[in-house]
Protein backbone atom coordinates (compact mmCIF):
# COMPACT_ATOMS: atom_id res chain seq x y z
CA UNK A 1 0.00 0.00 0.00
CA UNK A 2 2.61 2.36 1.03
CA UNK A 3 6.29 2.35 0.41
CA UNK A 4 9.13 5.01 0.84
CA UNK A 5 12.40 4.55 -0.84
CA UNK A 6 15.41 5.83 0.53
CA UNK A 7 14.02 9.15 1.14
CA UNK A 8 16.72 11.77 1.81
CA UNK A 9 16.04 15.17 3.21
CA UNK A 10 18.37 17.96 4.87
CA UNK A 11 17.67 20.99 7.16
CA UNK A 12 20.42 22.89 8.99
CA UNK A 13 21.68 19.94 11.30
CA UNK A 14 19.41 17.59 10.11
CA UNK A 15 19.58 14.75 7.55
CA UNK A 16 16.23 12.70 7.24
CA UNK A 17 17.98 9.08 5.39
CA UNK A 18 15.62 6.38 5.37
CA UNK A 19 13.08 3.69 4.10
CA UNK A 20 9.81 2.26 5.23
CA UNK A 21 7.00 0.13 3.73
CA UNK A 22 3.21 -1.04 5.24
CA UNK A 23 1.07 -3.18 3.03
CA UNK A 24 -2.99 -3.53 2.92
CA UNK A 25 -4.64 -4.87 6.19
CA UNK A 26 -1.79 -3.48 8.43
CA UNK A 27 -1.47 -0.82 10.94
CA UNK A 28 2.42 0.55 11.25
CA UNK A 29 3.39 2.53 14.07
CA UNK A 30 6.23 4.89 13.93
CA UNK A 31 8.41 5.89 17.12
CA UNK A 32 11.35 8.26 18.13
CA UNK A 33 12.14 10.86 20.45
CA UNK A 34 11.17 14.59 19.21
CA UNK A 35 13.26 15.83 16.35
CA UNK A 36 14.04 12.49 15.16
CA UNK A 37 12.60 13.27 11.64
CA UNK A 38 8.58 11.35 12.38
CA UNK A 39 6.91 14.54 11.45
CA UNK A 40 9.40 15.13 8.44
CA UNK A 41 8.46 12.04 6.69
CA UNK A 42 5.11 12.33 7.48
CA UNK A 43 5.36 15.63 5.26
CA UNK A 44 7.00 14.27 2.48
CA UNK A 45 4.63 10.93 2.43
CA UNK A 46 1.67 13.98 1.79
CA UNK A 47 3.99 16.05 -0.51
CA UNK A 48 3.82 19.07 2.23
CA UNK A 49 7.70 18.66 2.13
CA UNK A 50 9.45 17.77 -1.19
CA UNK A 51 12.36 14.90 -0.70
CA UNK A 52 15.61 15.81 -2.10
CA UNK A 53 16.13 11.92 -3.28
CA UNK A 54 14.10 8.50 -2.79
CA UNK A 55 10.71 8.32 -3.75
CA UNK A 56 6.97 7.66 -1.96
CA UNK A 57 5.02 5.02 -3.80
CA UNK A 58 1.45 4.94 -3.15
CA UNK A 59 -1.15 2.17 -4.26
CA UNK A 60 1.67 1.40 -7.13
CA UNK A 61 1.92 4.91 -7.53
CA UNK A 62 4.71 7.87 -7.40
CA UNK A 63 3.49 10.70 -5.28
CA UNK A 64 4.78 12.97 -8.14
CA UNK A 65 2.65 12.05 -10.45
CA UNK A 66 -0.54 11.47 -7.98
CA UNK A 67 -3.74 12.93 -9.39
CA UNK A 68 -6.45 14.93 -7.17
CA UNK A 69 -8.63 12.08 -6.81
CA UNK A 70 -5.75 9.86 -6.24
CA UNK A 71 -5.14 11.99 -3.61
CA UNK A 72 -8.73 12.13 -2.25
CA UNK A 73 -7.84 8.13 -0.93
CA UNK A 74 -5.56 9.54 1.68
CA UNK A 75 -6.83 10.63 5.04
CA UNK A 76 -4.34 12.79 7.61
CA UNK A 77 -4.31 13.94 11.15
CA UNK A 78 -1.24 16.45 11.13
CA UNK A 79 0.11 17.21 15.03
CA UNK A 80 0.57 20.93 13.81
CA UNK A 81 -2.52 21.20 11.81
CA UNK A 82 -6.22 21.71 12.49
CA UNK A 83 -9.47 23.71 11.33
CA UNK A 84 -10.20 27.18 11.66
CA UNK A 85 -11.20 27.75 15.28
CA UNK A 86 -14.18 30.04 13.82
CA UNK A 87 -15.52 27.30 11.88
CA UNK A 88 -18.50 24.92 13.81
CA UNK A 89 -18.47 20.84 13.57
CA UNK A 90 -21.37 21.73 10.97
CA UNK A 91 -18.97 23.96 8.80
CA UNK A 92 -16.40 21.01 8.55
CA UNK A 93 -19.56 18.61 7.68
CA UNK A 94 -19.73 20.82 4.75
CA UNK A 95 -16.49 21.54 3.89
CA UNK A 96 -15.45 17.94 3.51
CA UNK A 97 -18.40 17.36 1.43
CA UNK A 98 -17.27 19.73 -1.04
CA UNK A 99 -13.89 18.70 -1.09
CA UNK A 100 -14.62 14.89 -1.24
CA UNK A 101 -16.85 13.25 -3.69
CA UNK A 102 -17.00 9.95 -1.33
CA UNK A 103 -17.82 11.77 1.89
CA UNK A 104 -19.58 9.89 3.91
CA UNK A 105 -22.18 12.59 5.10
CA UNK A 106 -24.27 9.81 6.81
CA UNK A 107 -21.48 8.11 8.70
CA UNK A 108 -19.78 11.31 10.12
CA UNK A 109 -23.08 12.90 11.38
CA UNK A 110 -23.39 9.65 13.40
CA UNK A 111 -20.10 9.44 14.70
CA UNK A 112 -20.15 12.82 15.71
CA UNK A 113 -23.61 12.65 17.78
CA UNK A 114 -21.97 9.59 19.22
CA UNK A 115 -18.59 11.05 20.29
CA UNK A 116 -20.54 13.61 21.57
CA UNK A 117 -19.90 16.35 19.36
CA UNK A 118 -22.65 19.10 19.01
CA UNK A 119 -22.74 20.28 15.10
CA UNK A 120 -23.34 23.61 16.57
CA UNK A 121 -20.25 23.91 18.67
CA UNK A 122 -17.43 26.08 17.37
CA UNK A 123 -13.99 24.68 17.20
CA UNK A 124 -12.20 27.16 19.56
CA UNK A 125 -15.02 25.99 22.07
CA UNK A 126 -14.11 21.95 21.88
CA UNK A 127 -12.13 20.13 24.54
CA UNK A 128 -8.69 18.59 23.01
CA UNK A 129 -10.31 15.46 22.95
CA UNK A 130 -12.88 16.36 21.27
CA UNK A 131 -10.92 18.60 18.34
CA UNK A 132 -9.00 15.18 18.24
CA UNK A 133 -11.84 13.13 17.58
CA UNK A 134 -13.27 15.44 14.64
CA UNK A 135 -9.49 15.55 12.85
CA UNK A 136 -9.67 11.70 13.30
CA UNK A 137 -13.33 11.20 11.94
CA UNK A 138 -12.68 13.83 9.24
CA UNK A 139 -9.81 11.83 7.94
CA UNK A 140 -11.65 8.63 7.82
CA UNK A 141 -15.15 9.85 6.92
CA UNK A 142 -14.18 10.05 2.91
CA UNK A 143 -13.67 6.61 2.91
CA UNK A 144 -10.00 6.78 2.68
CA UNK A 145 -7.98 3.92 1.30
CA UNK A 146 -4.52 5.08 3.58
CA UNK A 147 -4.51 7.10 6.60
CA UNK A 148 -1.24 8.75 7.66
CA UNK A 149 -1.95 10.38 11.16
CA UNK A 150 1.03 12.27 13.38
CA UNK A 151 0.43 12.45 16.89
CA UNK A 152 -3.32 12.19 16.59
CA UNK A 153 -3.40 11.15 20.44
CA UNK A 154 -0.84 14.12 21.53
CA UNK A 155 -2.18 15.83 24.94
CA UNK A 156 -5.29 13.29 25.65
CA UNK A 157 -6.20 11.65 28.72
CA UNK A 158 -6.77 7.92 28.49
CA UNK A 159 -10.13 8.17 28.14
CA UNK A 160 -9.68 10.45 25.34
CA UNK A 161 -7.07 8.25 23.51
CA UNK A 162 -8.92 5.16 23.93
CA UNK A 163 -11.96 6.80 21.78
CA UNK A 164 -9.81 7.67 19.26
CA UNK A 165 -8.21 4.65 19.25
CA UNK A 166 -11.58 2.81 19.14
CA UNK A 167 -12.38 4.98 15.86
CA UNK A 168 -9.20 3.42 13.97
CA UNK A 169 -9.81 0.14 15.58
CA UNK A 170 -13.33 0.08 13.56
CA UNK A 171 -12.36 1.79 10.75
CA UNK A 172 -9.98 -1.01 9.63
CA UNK A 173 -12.71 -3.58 11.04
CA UNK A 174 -15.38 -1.79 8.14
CA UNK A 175 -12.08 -1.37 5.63
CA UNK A 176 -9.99 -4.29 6.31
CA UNK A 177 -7.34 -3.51 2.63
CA UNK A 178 -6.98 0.13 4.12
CA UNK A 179 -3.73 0.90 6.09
CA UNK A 180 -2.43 3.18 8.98
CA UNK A 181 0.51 5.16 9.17
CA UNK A 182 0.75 6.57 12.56
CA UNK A 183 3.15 8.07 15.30
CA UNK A 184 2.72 7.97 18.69
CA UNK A 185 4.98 9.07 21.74
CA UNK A 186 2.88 7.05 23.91
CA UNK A 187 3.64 3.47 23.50
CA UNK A 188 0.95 2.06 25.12
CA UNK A 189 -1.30 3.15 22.40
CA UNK A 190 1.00 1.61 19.16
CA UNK A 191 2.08 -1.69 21.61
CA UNK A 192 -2.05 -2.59 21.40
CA UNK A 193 -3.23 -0.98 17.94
CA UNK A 194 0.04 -1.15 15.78
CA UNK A 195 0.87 -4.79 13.75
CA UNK A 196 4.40 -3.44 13.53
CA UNK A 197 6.62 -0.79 14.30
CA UNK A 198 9.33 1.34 13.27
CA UNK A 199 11.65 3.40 15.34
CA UNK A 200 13.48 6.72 13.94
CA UNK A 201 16.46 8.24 15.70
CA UNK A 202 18.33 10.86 14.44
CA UNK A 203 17.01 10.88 10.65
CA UNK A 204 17.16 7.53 10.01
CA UNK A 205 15.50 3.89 10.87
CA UNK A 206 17.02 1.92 13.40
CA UNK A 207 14.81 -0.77 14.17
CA UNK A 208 12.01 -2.43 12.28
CA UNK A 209 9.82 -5.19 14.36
CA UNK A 210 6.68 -6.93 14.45
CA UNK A 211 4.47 -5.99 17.51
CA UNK A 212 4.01 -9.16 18.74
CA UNK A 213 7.52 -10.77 18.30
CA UNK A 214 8.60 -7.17 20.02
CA UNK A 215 6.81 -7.86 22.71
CA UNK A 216 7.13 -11.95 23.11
CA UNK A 217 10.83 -11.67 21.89
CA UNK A 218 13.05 -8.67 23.35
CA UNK A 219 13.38 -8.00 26.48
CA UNK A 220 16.10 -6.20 29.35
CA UNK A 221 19.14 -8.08 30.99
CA UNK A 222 20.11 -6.84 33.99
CA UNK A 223 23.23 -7.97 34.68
CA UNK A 224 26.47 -8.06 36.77
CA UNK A 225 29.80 -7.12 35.75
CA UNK A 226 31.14 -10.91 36.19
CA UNK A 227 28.19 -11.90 34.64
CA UNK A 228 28.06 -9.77 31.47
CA UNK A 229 31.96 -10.49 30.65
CA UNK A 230 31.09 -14.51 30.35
CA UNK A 231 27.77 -13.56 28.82
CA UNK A 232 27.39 -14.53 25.04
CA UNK A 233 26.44 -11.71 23.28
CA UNK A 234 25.86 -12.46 20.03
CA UNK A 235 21.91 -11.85 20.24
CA UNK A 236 22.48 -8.47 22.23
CA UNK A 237 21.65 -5.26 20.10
CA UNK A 238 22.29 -2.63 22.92
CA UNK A 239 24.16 -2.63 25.88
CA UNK A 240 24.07 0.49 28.61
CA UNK A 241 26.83 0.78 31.55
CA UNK A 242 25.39 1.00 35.22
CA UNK A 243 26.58 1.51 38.51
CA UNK A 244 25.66 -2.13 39.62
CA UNK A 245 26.78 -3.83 36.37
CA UNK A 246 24.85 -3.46 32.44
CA UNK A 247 21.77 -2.90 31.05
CA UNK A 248 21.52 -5.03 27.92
CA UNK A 249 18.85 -5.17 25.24
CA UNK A 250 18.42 -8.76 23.17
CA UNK A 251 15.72 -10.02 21.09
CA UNK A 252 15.99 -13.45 21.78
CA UNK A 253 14.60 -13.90 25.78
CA UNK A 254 14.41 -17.81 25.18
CA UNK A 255 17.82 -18.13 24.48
CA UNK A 256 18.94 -16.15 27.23
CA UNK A 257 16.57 -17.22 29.78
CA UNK A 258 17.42 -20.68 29.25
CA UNK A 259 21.21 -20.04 29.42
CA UNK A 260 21.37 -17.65 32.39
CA UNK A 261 18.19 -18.84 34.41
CA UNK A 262 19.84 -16.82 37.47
CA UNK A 263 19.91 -13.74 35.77
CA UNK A 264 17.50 -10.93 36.04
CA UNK A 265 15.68 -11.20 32.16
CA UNK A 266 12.43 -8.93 31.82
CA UNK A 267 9.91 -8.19 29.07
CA UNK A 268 10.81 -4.68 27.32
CA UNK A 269 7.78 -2.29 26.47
CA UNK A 270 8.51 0.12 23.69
CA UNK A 271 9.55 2.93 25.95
CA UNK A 272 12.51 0.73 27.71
CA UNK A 273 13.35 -0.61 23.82
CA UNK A 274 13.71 3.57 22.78
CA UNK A 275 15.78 4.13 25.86
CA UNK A 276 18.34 1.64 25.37
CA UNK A 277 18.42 2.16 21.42
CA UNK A 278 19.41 5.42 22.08
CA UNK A 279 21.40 5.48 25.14
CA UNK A 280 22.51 2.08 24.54
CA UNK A 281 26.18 1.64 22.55
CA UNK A 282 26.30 -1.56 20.47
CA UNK A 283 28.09 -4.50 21.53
């Protein structure tokens, strides 16, 4: 469904240098600190930014040479972006049914009265969760074949992010060849939504996983300085110095909780996994 090509991109300081890809059916999570480049690619993927080299391929086809209706089968949630705070949730109804020929009028008035939203209400006057909702249900409601959303759970409480969540959740039930493109710096959020994830650091991809095989898989070694000089560290992909001995970060657990069953061996989340990939030096 969606594939970038060694996309290459400078700014003063900066050098975005990298290459992704998320097929039909399949929900891809993006991760990295702020500044790592999620935003930047995001841009480029929606031609807001233009790449100095690689390419974005779309449904089989080059960005480039996308046509408006082409287009039309992307939906976005953009951190930095919203409505006119002037406008009411009626104004957008409009709007998008202007500027899409496969609005789904129907479905957005009902998702609206069921999130709550008033058609009435002005935009300046809605909660954060609730502007969140109506950038999430405008980018589905046109019945969009890829959604690419940035941040669209950024400043929510759990509540919040677990009805925006539920909105992607059944949008891929009702569309199950669309995709998802989406960043998140809480991890909770990708770890139960996402089918696989990519981290960013510094401009450029540094780990590509399945969800499940990240979670089941990798995990933390705490362990003592005796203990991490004998220690064979062939499946170790980060390693951390502590006080009381090393931090290390593997993705095989069964391998090391069979050969060290007296060593402390835990189950990494994604937050402990972007710690130690970029605090961590590599074996």
């Amino acid at each position: 469904m969606i594939e970038v090509k060694n996309i290459i991109k400078h700014y003063p300081g900066f050098e975005l240098n990298c290459s992704l890809k998320s097929e039909s059916g399949r929900i891809t999570g993006v991760i990295g600190q702020n500044g790592a480049g999620k935003s930047t690619l995001f841009r480029i993927i929606l031609s807001l930014a233009k790449a100095e080299e690689g390419t974005v391929v779309i449904d089989g086809q080059d960005i480039r040479t996308m046509r408006d209706q082409d287009r039309e089968k992307i939906g976005t949630v953009m951190a930095d972006s919203t409505f006119s705070g002037y406008l009411t949730i009626d104004d957008v109804r409009i709007l998008l049914k202007q500027f899409y020929p496969t609005f789904d009028e129907g479905f957005f008035v009902t998702k609206c009265r069921e999130s709550g939203l008033n058609p009435k209400a002005k935009i300046n006057d809605l909660s954060t969760g609730m502007k969140a909702k109506l950038k999430v249900l405008s980018a589905i409601s046109h019945k969009a074949d890829l959604l690419v959303l940035d941040e669209p759970t950024a400043g929510l409480d759990v509540i919040a992010r677990d009805d925006v969540l539920d909105l992607l959740r059944d949008y891929m039930e009702q569309n199950p060849d669309a995709c998802i493109l989406i960043s998140s710096h809480i991890s909770s959020d990708l770890e139960n939504l996402c089918d696989d994830i990519y981290m960013i650091h510094n401009g450029k991809i540094v780990l590509h996983e399945d969800t499940d095989r990240l979670l089941s898989d990798y995990c933390m070694i705490k362990a003592d300085q005796e203990t991490f000089e004998k220690m064979d560290k062939q499946y170790l992909l980060k390693v951390k110095k502590e006080p009381w001995g090393y931090q290390c970060l593997s993705n095989e657990r069964a391998f090391y909780q069979e050969n060290y069953p007296d060593t402390v061996i835990e189950k990494t989340g994604i937050d402990e996994l972007m710690l130690l990939m970029i605090k961590g030096e590599t074996v």
